[in-house]
N, C-alpha and C. Protein backbone atom coordinates (compact mmCIF):
# COMPACT_ATOMS: atom_id res chain seq x y z
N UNK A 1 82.68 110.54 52.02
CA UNK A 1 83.48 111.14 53.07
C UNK A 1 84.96 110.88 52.81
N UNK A 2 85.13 109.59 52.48
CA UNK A 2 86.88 109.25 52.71
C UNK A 2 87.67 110.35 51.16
N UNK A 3 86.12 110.16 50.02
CA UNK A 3 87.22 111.05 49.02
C UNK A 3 87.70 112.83 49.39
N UNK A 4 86.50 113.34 50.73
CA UNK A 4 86.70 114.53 50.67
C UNK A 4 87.92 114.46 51.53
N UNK A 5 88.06 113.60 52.66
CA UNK A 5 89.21 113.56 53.65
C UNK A 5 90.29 113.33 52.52
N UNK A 6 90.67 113.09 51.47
CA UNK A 6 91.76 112.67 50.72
C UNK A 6 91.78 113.91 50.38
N UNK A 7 90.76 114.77 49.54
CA UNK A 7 90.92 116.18 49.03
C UNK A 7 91.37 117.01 49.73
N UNK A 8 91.40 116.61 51.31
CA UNK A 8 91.24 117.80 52.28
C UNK A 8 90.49 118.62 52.65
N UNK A 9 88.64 118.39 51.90
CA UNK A 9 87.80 119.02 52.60
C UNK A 9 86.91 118.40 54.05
N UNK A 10 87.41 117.70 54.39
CA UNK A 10 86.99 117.53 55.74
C UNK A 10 87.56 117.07 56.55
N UNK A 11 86.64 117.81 57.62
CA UNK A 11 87.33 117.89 59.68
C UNK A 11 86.53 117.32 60.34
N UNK A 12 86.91 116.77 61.28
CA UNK A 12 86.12 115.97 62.59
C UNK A 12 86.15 117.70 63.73
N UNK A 13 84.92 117.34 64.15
CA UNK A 13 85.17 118.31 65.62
C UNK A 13 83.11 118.42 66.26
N UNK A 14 83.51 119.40 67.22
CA UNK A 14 82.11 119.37 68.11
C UNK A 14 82.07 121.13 67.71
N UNK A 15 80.85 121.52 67.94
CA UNK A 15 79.89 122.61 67.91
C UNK A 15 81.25 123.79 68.03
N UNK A 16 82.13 123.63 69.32
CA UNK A 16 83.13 124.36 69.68
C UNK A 16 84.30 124.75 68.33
N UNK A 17 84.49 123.65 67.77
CA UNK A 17 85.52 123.47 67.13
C UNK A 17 85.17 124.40 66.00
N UNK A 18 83.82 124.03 65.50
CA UNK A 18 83.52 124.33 64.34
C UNK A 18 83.14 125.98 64.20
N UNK A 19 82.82 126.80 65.35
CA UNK A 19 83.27 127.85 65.83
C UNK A 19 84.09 128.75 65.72
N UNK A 20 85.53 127.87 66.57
CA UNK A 20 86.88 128.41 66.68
C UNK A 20 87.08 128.43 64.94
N UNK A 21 87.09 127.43 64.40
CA UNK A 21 87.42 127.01 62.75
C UNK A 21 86.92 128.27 62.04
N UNK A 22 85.62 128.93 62.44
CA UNK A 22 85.09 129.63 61.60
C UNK A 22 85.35 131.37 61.90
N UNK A 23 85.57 131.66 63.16
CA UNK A 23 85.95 132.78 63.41
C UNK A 23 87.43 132.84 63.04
N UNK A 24 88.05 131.57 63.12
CA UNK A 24 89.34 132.25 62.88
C UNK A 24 89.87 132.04 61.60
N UNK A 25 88.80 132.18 60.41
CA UNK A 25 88.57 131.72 58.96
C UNK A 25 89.61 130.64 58.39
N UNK A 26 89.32 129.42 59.20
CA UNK A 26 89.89 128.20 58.78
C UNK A 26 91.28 128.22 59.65
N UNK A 27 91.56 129.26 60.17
CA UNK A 27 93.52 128.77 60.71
C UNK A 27 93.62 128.06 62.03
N UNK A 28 92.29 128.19 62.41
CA UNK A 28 92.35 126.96 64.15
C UNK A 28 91.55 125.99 63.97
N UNK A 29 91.76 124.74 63.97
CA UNK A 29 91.38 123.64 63.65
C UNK A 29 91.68 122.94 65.67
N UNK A 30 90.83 123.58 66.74
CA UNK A 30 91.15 122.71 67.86
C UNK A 30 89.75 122.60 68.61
N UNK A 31 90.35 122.08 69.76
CA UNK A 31 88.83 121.86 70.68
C UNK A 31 89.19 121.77 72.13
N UNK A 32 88.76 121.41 73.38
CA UNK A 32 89.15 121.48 74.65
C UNK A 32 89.42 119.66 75.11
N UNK A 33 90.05 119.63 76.36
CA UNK A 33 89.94 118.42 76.32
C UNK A 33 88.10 117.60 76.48
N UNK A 34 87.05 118.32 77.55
CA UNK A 34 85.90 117.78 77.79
C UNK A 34 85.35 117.91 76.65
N UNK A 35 85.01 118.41 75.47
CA UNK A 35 84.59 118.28 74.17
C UNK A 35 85.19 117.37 73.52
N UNK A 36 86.47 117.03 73.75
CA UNK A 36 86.99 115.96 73.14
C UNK A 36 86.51 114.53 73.42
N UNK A 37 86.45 114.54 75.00
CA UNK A 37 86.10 113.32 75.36
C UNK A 37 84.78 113.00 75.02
N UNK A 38 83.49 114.15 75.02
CA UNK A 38 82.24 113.77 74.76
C UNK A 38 81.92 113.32 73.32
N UNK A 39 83.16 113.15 72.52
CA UNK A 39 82.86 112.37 70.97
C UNK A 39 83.06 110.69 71.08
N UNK A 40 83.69 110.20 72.24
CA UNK A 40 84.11 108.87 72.74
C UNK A 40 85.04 108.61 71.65
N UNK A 41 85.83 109.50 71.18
CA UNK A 41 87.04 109.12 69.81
C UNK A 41 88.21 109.48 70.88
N UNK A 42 88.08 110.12 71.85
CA UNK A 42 89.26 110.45 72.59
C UNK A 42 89.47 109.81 73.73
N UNK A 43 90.96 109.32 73.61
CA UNK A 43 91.28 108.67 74.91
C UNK A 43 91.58 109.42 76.17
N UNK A 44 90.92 109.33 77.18
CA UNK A 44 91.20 110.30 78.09
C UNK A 44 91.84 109.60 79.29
N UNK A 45 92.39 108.45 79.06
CA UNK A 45 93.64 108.00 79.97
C UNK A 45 94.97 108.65 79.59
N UNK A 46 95.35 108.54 77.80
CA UNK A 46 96.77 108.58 77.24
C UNK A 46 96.78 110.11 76.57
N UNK A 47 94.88 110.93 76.69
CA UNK A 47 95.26 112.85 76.59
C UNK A 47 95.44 112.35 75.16
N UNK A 48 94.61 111.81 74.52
CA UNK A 48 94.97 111.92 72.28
C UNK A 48 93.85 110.98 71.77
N UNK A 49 93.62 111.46 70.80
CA UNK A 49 92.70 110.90 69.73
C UNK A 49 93.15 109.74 69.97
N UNK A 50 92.31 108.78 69.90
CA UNK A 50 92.28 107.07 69.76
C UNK A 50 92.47 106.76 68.74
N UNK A 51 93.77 106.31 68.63
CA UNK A 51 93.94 105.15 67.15
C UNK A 51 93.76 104.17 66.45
N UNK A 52 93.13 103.28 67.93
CA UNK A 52 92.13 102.40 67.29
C UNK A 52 91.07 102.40 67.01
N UNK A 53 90.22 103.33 68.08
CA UNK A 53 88.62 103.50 67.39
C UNK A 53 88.77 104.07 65.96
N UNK A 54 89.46 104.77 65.54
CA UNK A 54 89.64 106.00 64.42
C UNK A 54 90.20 104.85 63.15
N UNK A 55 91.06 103.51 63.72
CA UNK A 55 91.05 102.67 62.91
C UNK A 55 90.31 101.44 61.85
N UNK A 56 89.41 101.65 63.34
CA UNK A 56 87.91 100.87 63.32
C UNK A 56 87.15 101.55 62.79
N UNK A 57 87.06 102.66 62.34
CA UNK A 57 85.94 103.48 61.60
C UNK A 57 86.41 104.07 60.31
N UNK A 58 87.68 103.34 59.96
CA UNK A 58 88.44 103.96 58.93
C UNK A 58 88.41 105.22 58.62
N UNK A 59 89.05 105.64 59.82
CA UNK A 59 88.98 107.65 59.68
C UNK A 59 90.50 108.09 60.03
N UNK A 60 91.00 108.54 59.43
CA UNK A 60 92.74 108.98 59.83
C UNK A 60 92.88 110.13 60.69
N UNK A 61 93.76 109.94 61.94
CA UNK A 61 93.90 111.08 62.89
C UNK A 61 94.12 112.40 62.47
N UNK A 62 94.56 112.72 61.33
CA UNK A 62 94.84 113.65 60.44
C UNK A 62 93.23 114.89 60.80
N UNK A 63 92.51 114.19 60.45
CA UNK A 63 90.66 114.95 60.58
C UNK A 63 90.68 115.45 61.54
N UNK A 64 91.20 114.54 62.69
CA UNK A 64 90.80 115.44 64.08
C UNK A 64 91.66 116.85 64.94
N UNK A 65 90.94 117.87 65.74
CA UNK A 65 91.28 119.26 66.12
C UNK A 65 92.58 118.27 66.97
N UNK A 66 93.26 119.54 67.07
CA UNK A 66 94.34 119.13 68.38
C UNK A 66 93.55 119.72 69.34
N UNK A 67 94.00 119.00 70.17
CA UNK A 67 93.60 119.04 71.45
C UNK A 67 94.00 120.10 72.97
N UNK A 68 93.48 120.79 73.27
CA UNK A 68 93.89 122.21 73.98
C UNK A 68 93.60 122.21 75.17
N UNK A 69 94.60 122.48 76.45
CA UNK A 69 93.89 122.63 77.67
C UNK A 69 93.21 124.29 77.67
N UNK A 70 91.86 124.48 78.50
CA UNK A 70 91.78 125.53 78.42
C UNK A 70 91.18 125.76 79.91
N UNK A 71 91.73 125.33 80.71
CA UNK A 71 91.66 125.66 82.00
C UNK A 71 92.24 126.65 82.87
């Protein structure tokens, strides 16, 4: 995993993401905030990917969708 994240072939995301990613042939890389939170990588006090869990799992914020209100 960590050599493809160095290559740039891989993304973190949920069912949604991987979706948006694919209809819009690779140019949206996002997700909503409640999909975000149901990965427990997102902090949903401070609204952003967690930097320490993501530290603790040696995974760089870089992987993960931005984050979109879609309310």
């Amino acid at each position: 995993v960590h050599q493809e994240i160095e290559e740039g072939n891989c993304c973190f995301g949920t069912i949604d993401t991987w979706l948006l990613f694919k209809l819009t042939k690779g140019r949206v890389h996002a997700t909503d905030y409640s999909n975000a939170s149901s990965t427990g990588m997102f902090d949903s006090y401070q609204m952003c990917w967690s930097g320490f869990l993501c530290s603790l799992v040696s995974l760089p914020l870089s992987i993960f969708p931005q984050v979109e209100n879609t309310g």
